[in-house]
Each structure stands twice: as structure tokens, then as C-alpha cells.
N, C-alpha and C. Protein backbone atom coordinates (compact mmCIF):
# COMPACT_ATOMS: atom_id res chain seq x y z
N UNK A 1 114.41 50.72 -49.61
CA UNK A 1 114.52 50.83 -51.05
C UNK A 1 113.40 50.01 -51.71
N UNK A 2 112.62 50.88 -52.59
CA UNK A 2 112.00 49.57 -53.78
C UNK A 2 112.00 48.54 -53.93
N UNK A 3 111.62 47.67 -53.77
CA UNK A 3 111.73 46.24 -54.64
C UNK A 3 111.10 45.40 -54.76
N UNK A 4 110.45 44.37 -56.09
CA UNK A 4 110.01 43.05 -55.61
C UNK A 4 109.34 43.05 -54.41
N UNK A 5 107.87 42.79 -54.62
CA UNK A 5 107.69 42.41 -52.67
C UNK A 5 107.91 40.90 -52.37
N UNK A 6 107.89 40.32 -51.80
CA UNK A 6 107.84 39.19 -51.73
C UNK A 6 106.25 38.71 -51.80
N UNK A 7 105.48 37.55 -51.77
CA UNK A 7 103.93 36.92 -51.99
C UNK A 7 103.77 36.88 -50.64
N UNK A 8 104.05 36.91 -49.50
CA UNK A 8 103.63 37.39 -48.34
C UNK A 8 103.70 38.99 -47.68
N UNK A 9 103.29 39.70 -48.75
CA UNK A 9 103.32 41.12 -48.52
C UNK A 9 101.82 41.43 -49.54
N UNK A 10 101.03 40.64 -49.98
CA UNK A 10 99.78 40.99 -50.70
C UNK A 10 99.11 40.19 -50.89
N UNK A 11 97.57 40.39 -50.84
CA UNK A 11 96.73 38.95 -51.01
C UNK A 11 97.23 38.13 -52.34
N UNK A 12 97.10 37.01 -52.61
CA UNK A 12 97.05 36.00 -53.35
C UNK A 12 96.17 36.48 -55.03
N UNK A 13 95.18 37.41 -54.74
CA UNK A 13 94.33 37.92 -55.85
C UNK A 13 95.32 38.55 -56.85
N UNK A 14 96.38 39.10 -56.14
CA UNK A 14 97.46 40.22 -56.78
C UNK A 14 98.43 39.90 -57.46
N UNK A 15 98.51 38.35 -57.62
CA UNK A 15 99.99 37.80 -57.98
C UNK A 15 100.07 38.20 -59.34
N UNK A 16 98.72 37.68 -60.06
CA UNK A 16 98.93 37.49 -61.31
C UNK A 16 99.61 39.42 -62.31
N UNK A 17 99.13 39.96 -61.19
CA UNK A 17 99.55 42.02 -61.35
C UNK A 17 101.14 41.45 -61.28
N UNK A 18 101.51 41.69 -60.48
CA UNK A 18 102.71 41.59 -59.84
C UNK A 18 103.73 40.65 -60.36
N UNK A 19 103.06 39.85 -61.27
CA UNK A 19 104.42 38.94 -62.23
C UNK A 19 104.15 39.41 -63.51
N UNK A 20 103.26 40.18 -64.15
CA UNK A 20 103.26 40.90 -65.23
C UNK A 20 104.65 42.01 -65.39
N UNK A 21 104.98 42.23 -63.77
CA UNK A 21 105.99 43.87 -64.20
C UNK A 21 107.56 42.96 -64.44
N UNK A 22 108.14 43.84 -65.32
CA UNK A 22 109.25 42.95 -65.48
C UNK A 22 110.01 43.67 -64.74
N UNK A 23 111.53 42.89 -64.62
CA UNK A 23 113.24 43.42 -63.77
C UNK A 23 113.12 44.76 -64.19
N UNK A 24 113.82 45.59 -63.48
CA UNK A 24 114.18 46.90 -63.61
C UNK A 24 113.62 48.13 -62.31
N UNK A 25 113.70 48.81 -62.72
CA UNK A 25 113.28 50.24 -62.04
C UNK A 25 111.71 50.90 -62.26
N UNK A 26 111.19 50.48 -61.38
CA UNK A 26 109.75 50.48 -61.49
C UNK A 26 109.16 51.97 -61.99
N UNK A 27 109.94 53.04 -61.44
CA UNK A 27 109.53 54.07 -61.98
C UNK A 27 109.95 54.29 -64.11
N UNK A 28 110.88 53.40 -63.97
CA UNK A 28 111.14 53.55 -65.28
C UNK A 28 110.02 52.70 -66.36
N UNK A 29 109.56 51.68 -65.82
CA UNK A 29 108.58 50.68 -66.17
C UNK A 29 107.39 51.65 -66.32
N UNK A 30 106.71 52.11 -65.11
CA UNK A 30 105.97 52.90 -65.49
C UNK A 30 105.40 53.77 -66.66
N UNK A 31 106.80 54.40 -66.20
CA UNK A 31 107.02 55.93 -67.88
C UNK A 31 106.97 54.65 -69.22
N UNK A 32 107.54 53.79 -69.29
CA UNK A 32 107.51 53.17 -70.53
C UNK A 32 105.64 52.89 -70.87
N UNK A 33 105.39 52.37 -69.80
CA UNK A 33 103.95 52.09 -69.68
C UNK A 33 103.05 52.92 -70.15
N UNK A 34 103.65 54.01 -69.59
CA UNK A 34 102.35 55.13 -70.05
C UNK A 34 102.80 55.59 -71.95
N UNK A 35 104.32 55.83 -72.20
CA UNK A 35 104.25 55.83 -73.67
C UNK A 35 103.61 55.12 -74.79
N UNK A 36 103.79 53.52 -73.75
CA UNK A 36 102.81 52.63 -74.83
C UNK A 36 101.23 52.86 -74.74
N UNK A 37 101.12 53.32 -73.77
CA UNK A 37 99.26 53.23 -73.77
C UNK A 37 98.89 54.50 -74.41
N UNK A 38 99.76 55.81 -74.19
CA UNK A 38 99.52 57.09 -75.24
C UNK A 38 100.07 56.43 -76.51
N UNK A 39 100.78 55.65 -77.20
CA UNK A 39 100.72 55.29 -78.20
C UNK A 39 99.68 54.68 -78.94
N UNK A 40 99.25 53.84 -78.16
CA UNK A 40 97.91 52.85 -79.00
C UNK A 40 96.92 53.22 -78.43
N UNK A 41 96.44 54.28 -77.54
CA UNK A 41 95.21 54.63 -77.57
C UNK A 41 94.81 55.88 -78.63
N UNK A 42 96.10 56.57 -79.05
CA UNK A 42 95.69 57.78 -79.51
C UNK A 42 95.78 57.50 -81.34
N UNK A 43 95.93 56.17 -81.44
CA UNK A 43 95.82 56.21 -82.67
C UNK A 43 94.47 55.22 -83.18
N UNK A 44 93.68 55.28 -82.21
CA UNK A 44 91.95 55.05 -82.38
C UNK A 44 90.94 55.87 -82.45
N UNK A 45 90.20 55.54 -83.42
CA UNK A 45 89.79 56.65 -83.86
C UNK A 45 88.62 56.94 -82.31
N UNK A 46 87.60 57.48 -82.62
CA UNK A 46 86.67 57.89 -81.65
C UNK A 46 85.59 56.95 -82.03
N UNK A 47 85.15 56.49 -82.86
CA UNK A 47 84.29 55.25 -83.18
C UNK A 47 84.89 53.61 -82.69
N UNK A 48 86.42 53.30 -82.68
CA UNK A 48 86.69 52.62 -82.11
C UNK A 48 86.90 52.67 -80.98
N UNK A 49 87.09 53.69 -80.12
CA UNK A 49 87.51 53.44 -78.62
C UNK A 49 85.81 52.97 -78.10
N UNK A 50 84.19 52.99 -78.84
CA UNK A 50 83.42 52.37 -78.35
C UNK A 50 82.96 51.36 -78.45
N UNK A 51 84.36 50.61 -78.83
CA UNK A 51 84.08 49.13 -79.27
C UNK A 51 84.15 48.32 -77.95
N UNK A 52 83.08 47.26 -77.75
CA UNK A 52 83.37 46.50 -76.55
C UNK A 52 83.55 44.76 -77.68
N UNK A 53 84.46 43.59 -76.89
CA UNK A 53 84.89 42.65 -77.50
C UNK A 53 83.32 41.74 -77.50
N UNK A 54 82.57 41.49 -76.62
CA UNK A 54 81.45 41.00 -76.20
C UNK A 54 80.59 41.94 -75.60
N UNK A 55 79.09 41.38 -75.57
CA UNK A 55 77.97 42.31 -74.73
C UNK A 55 78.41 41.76 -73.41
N UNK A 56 78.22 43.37 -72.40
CA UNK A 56 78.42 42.97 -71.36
C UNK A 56 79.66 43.45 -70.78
N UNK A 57 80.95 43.65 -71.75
CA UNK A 57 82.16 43.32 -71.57
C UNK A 57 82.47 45.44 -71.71
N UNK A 58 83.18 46.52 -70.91
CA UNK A 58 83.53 47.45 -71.13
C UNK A 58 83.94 48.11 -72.71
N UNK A 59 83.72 49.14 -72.95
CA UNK A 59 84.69 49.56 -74.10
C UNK A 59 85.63 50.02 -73.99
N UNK A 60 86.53 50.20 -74.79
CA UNK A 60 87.79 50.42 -75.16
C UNK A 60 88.46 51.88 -73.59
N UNK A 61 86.68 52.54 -74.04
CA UNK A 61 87.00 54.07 -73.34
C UNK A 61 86.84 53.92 -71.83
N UNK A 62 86.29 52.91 -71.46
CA UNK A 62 85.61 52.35 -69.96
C UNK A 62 86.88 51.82 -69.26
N UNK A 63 87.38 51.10 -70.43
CA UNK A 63 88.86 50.37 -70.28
C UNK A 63 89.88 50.98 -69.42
N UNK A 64 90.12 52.08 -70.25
CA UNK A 64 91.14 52.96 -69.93
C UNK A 64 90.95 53.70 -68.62
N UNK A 65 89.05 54.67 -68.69
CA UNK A 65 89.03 55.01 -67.22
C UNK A 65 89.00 54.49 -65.84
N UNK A 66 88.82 53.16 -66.23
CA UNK A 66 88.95 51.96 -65.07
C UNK A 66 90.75 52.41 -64.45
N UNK A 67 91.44 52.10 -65.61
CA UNK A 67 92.86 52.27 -65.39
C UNK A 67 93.29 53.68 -64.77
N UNK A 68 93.19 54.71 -64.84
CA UNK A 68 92.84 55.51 -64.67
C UNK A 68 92.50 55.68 -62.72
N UNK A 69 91.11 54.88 -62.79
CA UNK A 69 90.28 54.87 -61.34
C UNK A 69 91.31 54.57 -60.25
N UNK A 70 91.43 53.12 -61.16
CA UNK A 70 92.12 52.25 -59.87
C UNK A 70 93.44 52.64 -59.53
N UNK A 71 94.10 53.37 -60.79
CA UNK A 71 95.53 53.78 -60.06
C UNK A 71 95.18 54.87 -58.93
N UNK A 72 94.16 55.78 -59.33
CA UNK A 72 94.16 57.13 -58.29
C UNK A 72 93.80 56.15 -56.85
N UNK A 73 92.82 55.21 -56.62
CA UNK A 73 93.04 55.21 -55.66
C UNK A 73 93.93 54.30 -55.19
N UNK A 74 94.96 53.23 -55.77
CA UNK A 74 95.88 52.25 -55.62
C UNK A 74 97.03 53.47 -55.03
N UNK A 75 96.99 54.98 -55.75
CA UNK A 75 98.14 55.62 -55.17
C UNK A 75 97.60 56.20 -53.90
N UNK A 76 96.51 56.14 -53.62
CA UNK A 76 95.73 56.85 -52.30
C UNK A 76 95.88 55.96 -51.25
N UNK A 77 96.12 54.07 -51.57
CA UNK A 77 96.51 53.73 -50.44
C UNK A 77 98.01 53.45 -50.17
N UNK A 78 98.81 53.80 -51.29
CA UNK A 78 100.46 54.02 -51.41
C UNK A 78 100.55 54.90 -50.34
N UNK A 79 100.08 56.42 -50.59
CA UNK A 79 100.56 57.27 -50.03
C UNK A 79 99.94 57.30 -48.26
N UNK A 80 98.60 56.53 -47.75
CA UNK A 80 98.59 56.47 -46.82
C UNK A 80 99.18 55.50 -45.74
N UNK A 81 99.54 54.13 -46.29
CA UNK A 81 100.08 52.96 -46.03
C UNK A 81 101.63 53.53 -46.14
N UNK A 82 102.10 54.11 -47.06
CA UNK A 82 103.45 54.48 -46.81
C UNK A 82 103.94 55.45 -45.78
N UNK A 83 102.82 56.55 -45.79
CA UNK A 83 103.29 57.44 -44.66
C UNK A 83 102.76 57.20 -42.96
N UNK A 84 102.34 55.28 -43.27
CA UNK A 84 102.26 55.10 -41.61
C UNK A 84 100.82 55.23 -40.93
N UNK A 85 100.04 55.28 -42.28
CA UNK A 85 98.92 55.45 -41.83
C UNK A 85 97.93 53.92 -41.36
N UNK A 86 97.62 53.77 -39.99
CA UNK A 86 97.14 52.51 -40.08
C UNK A 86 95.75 52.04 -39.72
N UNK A 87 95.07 53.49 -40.72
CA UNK A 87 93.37 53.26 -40.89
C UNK A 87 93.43 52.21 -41.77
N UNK A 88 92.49 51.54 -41.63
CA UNK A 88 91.87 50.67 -42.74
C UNK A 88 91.24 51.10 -43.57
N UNK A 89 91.87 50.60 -45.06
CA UNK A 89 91.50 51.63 -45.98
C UNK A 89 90.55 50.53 -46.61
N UNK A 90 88.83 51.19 -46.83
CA UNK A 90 88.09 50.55 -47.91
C UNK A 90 88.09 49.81 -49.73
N UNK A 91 87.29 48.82 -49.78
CA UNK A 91 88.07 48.27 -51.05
C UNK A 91 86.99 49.07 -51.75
N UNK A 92 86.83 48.72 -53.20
CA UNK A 92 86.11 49.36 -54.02
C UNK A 92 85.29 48.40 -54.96
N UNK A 93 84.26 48.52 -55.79
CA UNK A 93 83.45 47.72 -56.93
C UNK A 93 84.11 48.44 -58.05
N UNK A 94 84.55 47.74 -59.15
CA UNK A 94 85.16 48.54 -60.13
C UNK A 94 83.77 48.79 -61.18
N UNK A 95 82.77 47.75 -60.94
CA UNK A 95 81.84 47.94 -62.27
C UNK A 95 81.04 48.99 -61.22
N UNK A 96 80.82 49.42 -60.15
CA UNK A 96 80.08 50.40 -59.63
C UNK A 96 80.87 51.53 -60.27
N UNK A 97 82.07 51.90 -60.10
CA UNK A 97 83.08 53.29 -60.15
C UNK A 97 82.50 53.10 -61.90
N UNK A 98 82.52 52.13 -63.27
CA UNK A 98 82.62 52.28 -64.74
C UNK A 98 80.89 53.01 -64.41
N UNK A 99 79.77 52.12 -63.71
CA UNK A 99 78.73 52.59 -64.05
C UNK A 99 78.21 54.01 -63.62
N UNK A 100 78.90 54.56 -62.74
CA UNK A 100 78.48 55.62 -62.15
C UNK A 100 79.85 56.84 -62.80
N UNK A 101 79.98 56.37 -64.21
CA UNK A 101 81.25 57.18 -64.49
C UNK A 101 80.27 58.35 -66.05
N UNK A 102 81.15 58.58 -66.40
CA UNK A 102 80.97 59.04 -68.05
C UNK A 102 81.63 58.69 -69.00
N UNK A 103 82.41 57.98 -68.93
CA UNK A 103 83.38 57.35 -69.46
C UNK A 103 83.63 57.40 -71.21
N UNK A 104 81.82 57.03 -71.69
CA UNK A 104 81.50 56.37 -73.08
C UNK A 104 81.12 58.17 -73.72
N UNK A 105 81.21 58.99 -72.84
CA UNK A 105 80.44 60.12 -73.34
C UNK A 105 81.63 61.04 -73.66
N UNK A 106 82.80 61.02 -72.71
CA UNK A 106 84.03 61.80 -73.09
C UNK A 106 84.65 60.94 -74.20
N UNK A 107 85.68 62.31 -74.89
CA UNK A 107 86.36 62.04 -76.07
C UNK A 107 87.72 61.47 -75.38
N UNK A 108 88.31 60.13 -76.40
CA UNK A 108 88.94 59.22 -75.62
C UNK A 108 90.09 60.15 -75.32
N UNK A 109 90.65 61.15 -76.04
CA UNK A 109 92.05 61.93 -75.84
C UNK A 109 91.92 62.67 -74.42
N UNK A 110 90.45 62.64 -73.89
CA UNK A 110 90.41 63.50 -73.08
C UNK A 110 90.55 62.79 -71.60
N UNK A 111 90.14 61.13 -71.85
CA UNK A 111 90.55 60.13 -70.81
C UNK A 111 91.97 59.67 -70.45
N UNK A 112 92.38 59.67 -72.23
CA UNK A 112 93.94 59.68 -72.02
C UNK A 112 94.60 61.07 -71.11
N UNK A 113 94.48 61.93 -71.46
CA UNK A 113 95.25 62.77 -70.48
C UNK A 113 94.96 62.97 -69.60
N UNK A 114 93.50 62.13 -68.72
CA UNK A 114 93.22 62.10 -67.14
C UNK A 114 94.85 60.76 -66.78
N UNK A 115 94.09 59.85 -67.36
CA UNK A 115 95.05 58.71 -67.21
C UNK A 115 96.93 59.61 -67.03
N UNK A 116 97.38 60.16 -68.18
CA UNK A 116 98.39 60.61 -68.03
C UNK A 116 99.34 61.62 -67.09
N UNK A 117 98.09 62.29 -66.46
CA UNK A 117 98.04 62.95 -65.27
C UNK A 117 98.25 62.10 -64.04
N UNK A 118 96.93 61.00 -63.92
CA UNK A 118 97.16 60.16 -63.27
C UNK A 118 98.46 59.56 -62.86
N UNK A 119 99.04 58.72 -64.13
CA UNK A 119 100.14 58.49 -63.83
C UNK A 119 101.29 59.08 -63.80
N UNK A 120 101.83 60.50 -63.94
CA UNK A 120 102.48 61.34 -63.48
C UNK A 120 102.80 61.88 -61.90
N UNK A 121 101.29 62.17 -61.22
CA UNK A 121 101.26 61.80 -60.19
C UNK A 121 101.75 60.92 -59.32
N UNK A 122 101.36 59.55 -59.83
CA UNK A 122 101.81 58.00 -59.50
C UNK A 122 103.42 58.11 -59.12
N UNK A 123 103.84 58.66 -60.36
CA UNK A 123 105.19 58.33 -61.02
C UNK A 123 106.54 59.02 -59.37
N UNK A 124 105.76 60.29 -59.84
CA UNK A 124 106.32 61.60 -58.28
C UNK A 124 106.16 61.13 -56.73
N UNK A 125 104.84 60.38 -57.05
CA UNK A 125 104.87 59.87 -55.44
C UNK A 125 105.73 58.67 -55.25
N UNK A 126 105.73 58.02 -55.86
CA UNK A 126 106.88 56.80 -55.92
C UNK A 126 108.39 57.49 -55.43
N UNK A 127 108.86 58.40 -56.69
CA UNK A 127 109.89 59.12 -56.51
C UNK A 127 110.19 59.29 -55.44
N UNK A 128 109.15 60.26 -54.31
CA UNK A 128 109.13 60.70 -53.24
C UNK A 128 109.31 60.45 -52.26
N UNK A 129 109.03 58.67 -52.26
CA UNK A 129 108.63 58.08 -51.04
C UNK A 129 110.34 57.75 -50.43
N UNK A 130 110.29 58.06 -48.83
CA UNK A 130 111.37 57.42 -48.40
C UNK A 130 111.88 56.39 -48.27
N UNK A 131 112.83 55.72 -48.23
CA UNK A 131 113.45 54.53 -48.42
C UNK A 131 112.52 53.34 -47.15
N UNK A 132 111.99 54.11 -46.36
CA UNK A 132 111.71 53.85 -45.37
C UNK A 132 110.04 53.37 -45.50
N UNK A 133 109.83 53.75 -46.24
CA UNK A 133 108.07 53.67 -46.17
C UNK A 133 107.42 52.45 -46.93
N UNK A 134 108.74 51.72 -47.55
CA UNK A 134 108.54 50.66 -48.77
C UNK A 134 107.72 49.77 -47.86
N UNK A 135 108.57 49.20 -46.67
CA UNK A 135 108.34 47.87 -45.79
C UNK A 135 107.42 48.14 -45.33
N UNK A 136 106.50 49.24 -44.82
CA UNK A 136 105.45 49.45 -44.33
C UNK A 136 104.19 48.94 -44.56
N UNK A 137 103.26 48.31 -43.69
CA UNK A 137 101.94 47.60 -43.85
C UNK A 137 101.08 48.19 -43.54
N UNK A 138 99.77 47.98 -44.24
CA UNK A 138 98.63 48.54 -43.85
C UNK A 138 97.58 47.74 -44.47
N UNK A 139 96.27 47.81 -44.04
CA UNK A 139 95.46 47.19 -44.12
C UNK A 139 94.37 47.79 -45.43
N UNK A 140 94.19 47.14 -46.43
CA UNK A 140 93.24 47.78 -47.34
C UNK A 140 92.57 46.61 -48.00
N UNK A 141 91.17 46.91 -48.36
CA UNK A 141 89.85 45.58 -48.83
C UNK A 141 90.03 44.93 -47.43
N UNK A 142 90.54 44.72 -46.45
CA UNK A 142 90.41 43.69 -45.41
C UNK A 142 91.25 43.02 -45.39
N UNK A 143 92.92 43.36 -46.21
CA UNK A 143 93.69 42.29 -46.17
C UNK A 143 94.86 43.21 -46.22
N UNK A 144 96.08 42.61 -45.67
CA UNK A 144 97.39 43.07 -45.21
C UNK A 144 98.16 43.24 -46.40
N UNK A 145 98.68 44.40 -46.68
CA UNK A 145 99.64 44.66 -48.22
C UNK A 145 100.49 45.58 -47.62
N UNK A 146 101.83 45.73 -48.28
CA UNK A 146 102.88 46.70 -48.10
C UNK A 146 102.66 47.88 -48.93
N UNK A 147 103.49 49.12 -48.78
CA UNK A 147 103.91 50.29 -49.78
C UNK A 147 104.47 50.00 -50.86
N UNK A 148 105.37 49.03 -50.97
CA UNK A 148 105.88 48.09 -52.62
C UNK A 148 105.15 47.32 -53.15
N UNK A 149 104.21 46.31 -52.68
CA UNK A 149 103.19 45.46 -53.10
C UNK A 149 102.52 46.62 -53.89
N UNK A 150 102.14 47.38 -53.36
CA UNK A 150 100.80 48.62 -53.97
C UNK A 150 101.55 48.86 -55.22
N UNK A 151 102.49 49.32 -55.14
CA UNK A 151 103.60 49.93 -56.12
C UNK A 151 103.28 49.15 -57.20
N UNK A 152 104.00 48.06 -57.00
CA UNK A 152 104.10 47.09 -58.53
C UNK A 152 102.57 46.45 -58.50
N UNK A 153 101.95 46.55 -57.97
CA UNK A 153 100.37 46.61 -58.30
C UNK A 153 99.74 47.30 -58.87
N UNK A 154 100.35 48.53 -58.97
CA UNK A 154 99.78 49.37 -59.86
C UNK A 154 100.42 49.42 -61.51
N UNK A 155 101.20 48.89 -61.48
CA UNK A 155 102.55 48.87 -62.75
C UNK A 155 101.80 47.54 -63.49
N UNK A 156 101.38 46.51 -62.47
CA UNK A 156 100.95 45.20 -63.19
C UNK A 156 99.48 45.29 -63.90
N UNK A 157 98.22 46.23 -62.74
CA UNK A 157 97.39 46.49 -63.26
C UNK A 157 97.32 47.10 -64.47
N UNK A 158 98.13 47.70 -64.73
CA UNK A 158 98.10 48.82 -66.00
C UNK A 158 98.43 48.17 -67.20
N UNK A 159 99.72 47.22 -67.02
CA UNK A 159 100.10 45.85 -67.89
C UNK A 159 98.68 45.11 -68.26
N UNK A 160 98.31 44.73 -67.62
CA UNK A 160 97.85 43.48 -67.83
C UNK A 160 96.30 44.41 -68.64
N UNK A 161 96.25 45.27 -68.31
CA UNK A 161 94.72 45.95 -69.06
C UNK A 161 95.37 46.47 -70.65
N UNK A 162 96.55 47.03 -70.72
CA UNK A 162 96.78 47.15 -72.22
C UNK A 162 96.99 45.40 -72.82
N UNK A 163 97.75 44.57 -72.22
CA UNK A 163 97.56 43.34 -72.68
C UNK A 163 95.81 42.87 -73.66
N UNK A 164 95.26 43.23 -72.53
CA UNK A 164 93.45 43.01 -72.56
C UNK A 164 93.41 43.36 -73.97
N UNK A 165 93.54 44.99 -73.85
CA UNK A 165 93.43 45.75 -74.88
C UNK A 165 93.91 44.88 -76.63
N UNK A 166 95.16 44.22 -76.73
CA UNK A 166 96.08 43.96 -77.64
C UNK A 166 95.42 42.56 -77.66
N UNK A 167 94.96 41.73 -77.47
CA UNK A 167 94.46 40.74 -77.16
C UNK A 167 93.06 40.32 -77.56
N UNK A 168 92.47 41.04 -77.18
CA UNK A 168 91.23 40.94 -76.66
C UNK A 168 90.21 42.42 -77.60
N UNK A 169 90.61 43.02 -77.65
CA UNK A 169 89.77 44.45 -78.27
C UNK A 169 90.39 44.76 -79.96
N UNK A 170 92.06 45.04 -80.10
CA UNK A 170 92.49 45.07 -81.11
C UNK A 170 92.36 44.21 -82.57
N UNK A 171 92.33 42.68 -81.81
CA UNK A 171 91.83 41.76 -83.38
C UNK A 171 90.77 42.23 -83.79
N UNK A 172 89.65 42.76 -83.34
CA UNK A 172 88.01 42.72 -83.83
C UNK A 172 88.09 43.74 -84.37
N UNK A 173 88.98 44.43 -84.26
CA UNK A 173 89.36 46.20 -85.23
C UNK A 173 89.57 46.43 -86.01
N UNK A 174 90.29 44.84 -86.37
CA UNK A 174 91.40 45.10 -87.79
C UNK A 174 90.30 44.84 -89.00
């Protein structure tokens, strides 16, 4: 069954993901997740989603496809780590995946409904997974994580980037 991983089921880099998700039913967390981020992304205009807070620092629209990136492949090592797979799965550069993207050139509604797809996907494979596949380990970036660690890793990542967003991008808007 689902749950909580414990801090010896994921590197140390991950904690701060992973205490962002609150009590409850992770698939339900999710869906809430994604209402709030189709909420406050779609009510920016297209001149603001290319706002970055500092030089240097992503925009609004980079933001989102990051979120986006990392879940597709955070669910790519769900679904191989869960179904027993015990290749070692490669880590990734996230500013390589923003720079080699299009990100700033698509219209943000059109990132939102990659993202929303995305996490729909996410949402089904979770659903899917057998009770059995939670405890399962596998090796990904070079370091030992479970099928639940990944899980609420992906729930925290997504947290903690609309946080960014509300924080960090939204004051300079107003």
C-alpha cells in the first residue's frame, strides 16, 4: 500500500520534496495540485508568464515546463522501479532539458495542458500500481529510492515549484 516513505528510502536531496506533501491520499493531493496550478497559471496573461524574478532565474513559462519535464520522467522511473525493473536509471540536468526546450516560445495554455496531461498520466499510474510495487528499490542518479519515495517526490516537486511561483514570481506582478 502507499505511504509515507520513510528517509531511508531516498537520497537526503529529496527531503525537503517529501515534507512539502501533506497527510492524506496522495492521489487525491495530486488532483488538488493540479486544480491549483490550472488555477493560477491560467489567469496570467501571456506577457506575464515571461516574467523571470531575477536575470538568470527561469520564467514563469520555463517554470511550469520544468514541472512538467521532471514529472514525465520522475513517472518513468515510478513505473520502471515499480515494475521490478533493476536497470539503473540515469539522472538528468534540469537547466540542459529548460535550454534545449521551447518553452518561452509556446503559449502558456498550451504548456498547461502538456503539464495536465502529464499529470493525469501520473495520477493513473499511481492508481495502477500494485500494492506490491510500493516497497520496491531501484537505483536512479546513482542512488537507492523506492516506488513511494518517487511518488511523493513527485507531489512535493510540484508543491514546492507553485510555492516558488506564489513567492517568488507573483509579488513582482502585482
Amino acid at each position: 500500500m502507499l505511504q509515507r516513505p520513510l528517509e531511508n528510502e531516498y537520497p537526503a536531496y529529496y527531503v525537503p520534496y517529501v515534507k512539502l506533501v501533506p497527510e492524506g491520499y496522495l492521489v487525491s493531493i495530486l488532483k488538488e495540485n493540479l486544480v491549483n496550478t490550472e488555477a493560477l497559471l491560467e489567469s496570467l496573461s501571456e506577457d506575464d508568464s515571461h516574467f523571470r524574478y531575477a536575470s538568470g532565474k527561469w520564467s514563469i513559462k520555463e517554470v511550469l515546463g520544468h514541472m512538467s519535464d521532471t514529472e514525465r520522467i520522475m513517472s518513468y522511473r515510478l513505473l520502471r522501479i515499480g515494475r521490478g525493473d533493476q536497470t539503473p536509471l540515469a539522472g538528468f540536468n534540469e537547466n540542459d532539458y529548460i535550454a534545449g526546450s521551447q518553452f518561452d516560445q509556446l503559449p502558456i495554455k498550451i504548456i498547461l495542458e502538456d503539464f495536465a496531461a502529464t499529470r493525469n498520466a501520473t495520477i493513473t499510474l499511481i492508481q495502477n500500481m500494485p500494492d506490491e510495487a510500493w516497497a520496491k528499490r531501484g537505483i536512479a542518479n546513482e542512488t537507492d529510492i523506492t516506488s513511494q519515495a518517487i511518488a511523493y517526490i513527485i507531489a512535493g516537486h510540484a508543491i514546492h515549484h507553485l510555492k516558488i511561483i506564489h513567492e517568488r514570481y507573483l509579488p513582482e506582478l502585482k
